[in-house]
N, C-alpha and C. Protein backbone atom coordinates (compact mmCIF):
# COMPACT_ATOMS: atom_id res chain seq x y z
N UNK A 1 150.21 39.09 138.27
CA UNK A 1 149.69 39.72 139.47
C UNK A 1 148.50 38.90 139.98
N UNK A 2 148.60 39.31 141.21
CA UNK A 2 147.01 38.65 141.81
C UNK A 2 145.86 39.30 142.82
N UNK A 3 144.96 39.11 141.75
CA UNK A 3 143.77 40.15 143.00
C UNK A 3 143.29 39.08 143.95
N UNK A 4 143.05 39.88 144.89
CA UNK A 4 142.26 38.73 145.72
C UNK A 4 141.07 39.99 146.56
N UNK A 5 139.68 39.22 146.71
CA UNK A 5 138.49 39.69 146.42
C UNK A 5 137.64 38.67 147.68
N UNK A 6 137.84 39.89 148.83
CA UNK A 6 137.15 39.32 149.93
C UNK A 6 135.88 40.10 150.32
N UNK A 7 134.74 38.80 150.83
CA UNK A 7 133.72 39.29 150.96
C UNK A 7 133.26 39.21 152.25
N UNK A 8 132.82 40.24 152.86
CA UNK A 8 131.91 39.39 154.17
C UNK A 8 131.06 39.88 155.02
N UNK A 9 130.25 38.98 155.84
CA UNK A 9 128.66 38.91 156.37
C UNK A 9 129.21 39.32 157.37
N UNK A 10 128.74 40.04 158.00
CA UNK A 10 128.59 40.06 159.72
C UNK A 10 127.82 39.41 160.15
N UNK A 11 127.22 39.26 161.71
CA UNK A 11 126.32 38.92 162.42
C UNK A 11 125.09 39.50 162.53
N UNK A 12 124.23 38.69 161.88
CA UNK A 12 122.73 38.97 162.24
C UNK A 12 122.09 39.89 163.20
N UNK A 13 122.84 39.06 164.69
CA UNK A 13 122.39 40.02 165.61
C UNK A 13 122.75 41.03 166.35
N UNK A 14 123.99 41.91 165.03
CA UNK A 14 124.25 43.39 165.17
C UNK A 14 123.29 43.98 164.49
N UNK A 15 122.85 44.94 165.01
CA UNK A 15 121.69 45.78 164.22
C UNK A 15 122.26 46.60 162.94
N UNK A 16 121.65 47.01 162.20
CA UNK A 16 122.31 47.76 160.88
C UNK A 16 122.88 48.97 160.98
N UNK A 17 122.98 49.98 161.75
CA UNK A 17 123.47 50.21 162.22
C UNK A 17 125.26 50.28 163.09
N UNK A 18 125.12 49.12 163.88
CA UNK A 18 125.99 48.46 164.46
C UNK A 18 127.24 47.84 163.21
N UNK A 19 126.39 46.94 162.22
CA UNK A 19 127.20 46.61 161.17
C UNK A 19 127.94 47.53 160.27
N UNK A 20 126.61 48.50 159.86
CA UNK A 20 127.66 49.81 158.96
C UNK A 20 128.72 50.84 160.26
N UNK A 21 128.72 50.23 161.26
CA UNK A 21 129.61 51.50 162.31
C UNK A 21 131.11 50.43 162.22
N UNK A 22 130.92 48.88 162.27
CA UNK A 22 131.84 47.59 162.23
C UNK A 22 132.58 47.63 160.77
N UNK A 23 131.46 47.71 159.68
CA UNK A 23 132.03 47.98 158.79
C UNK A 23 133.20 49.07 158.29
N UNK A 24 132.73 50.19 158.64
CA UNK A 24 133.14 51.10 158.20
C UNK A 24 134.84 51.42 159.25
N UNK A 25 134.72 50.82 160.61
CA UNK A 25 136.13 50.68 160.90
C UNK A 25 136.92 49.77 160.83
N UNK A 26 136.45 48.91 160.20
CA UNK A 26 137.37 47.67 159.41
C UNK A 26 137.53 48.22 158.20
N UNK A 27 137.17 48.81 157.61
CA UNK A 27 137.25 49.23 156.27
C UNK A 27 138.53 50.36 156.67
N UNK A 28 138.65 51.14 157.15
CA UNK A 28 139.52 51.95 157.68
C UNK A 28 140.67 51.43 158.22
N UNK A 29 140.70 50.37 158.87
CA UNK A 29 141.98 49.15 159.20
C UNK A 29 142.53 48.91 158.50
N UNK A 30 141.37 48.22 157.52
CA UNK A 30 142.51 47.36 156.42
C UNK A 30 143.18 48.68 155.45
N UNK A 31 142.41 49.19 154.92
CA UNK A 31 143.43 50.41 154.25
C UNK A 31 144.33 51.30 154.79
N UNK A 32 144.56 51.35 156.30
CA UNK A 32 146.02 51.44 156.58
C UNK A 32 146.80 50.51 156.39
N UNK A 33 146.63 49.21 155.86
CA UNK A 33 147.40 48.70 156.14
C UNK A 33 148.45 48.85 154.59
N UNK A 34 148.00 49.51 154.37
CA UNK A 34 148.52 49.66 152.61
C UNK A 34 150.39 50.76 153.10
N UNK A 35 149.95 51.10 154.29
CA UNK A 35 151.45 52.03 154.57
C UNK A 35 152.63 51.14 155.20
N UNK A 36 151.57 49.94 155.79
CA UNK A 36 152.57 49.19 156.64
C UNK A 36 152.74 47.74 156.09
N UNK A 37 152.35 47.30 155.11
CA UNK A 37 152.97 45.83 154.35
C UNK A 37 153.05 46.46 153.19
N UNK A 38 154.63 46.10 152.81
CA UNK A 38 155.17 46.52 151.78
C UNK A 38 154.45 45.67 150.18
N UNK A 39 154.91 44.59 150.58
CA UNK A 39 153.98 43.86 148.94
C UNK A 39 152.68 43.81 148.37
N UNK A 40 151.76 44.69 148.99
CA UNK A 40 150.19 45.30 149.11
C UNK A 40 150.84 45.97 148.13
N UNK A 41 150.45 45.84 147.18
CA UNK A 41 150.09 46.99 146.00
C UNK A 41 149.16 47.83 145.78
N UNK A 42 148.02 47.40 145.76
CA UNK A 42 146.71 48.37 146.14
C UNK A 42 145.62 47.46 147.06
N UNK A 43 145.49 48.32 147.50
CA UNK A 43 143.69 47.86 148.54
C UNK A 43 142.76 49.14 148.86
N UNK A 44 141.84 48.39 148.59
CA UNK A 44 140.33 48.79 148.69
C UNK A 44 139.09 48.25 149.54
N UNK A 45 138.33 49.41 150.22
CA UNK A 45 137.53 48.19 151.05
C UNK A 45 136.41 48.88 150.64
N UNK A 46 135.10 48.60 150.29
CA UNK A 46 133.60 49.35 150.68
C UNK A 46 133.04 48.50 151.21
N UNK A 47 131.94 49.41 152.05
CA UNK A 47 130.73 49.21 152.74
C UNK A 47 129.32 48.88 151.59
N UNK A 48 129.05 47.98 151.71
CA UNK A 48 127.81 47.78 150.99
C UNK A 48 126.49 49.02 151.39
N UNK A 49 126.07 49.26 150.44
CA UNK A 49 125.04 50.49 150.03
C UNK A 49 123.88 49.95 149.86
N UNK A 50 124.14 48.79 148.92
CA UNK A 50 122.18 47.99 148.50
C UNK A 50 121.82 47.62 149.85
N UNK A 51 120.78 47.64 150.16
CA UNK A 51 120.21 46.89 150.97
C UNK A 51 119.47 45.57 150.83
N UNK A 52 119.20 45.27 149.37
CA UNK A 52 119.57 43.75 148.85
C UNK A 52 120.17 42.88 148.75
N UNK A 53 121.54 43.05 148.87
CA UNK A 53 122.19 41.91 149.24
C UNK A 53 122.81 41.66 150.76
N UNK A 54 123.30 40.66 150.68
CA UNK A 54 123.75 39.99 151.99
C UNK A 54 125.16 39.95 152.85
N UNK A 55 125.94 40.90 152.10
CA UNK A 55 127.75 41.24 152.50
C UNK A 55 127.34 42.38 152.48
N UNK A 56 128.45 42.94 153.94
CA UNK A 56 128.42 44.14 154.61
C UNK A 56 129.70 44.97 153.82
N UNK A 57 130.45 44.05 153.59
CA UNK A 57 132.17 44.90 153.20
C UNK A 57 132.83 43.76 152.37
N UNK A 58 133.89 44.86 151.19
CA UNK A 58 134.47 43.84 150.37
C UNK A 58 135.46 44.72 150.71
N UNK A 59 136.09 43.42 149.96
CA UNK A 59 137.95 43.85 150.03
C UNK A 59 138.49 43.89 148.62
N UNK A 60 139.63 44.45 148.30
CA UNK A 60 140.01 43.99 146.79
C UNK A 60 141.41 44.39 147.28
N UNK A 61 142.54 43.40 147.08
CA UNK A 61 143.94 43.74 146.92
C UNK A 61 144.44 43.58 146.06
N UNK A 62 145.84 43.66 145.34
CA UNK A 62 146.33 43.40 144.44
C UNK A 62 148.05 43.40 144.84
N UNK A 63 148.34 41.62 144.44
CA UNK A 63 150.10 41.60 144.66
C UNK A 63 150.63 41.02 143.62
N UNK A 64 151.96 41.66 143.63
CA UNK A 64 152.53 40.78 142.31
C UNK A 64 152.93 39.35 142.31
N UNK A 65 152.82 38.47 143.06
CA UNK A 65 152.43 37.12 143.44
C UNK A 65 151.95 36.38 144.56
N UNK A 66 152.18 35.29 144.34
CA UNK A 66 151.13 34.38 145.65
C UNK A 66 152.39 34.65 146.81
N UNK A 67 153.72 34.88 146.42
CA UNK A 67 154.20 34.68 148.00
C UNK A 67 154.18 36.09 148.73
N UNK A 68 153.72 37.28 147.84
CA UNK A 68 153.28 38.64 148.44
C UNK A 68 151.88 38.37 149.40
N UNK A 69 150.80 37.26 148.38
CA UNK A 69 149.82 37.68 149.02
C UNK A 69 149.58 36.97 150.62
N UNK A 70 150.46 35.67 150.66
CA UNK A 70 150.93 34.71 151.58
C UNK A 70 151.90 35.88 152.68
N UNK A 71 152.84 36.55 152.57
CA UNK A 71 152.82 37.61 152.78
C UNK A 71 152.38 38.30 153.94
N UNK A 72 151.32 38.26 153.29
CA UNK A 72 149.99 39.78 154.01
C UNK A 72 149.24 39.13 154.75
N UNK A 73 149.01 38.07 154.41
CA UNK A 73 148.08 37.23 154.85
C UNK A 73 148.67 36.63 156.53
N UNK A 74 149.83 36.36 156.21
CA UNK A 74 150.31 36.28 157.81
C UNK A 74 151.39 37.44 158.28
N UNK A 75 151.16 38.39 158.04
CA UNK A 75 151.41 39.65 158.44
C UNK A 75 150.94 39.56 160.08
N UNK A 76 151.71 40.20 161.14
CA UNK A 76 150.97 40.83 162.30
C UNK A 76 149.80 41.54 162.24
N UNK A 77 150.17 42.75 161.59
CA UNK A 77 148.93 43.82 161.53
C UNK A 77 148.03 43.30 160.67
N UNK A 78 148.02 42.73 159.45
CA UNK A 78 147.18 41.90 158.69
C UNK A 78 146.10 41.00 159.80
N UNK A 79 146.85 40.34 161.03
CA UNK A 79 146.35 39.67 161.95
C UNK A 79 145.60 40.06 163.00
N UNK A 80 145.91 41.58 163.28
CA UNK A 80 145.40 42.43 164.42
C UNK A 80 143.96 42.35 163.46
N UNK A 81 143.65 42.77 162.20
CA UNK A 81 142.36 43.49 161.77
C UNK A 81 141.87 42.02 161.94
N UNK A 82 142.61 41.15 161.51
CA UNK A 82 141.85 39.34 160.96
C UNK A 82 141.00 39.08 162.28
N UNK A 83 141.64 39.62 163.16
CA UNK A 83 141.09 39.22 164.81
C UNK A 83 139.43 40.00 164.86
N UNK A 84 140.11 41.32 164.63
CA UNK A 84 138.54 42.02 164.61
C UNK A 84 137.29 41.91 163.84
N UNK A 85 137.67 40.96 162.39
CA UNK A 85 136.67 40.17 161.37
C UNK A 85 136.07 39.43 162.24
N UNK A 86 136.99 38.44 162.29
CA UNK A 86 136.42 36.98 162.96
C UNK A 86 135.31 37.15 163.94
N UNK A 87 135.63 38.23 165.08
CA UNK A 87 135.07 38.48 166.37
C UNK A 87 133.37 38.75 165.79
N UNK A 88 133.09 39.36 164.68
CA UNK A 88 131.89 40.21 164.15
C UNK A 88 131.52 39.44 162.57
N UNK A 89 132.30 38.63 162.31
CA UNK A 89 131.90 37.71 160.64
C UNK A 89 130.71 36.30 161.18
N UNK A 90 130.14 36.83 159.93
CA UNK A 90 128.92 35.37 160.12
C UNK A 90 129.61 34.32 158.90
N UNK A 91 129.72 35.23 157.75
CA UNK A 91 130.22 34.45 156.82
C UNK A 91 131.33 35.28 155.69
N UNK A 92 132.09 34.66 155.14
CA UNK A 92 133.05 35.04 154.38
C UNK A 92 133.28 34.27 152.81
N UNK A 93 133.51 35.15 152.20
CA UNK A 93 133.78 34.46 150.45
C UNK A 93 134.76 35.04 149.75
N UNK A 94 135.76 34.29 149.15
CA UNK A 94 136.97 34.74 148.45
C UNK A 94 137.54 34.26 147.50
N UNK A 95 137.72 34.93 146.79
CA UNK A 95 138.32 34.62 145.02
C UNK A 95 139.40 35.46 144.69
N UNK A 96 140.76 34.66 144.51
CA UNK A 96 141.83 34.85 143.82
C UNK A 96 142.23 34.67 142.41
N UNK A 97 142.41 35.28 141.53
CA UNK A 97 142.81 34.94 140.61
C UNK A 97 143.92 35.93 140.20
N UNK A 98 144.40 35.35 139.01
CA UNK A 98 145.99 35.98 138.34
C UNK A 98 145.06 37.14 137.05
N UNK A 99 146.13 38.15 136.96
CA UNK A 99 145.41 39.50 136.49
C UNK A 99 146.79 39.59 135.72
């Protein structure tokens, strides 16, 4: 299997506010998307709580291989939310590994 473990920044110059309102409906996106791509095994998104660190929202999925997660990854609807990251991401970090 493979998790894959996405992280990411928004823009600075959304207020905090603004970010936890961005966050929290991307977070709601991507976990529909668990009804509509079949090889998604599980997903998870939170909103960051510390106010110490520097990522607004993580992701965690889990597929039973790389051509599931390849997959999702160019999925449509996978692409509709990817659009709404990009538009509001400062920075992004991601780690795959086999589980």
């Amino acid at each position: 299997m493979i998790k894959h473990i996405v992280l990411f920044k928004f823009k600075e110059l959304l207020s905090q506010d603004e970010r936890v309102g961005k966050s929290n409906n991307i977070k709601l996106s991507l976990e529909a998307l668990k009804d509509i791509i079949k090889p998604l095994r599980m997903i998870e998104a939170g909103v960051n709580i510390n106010p110490n660190e520097n990522y607004d929202l993580a992701l965690t999925t889990l597929f039973d291989n790389w051509d599931d997660l390849k997959f999702y990854a160019e999925h449509p609807e996978h692409q509709k939310v990817s659009v709404e990251i990009r538009k509001n991401m400062e920075q992004r970090a991601c780690v795959d590994y086999e589980i």
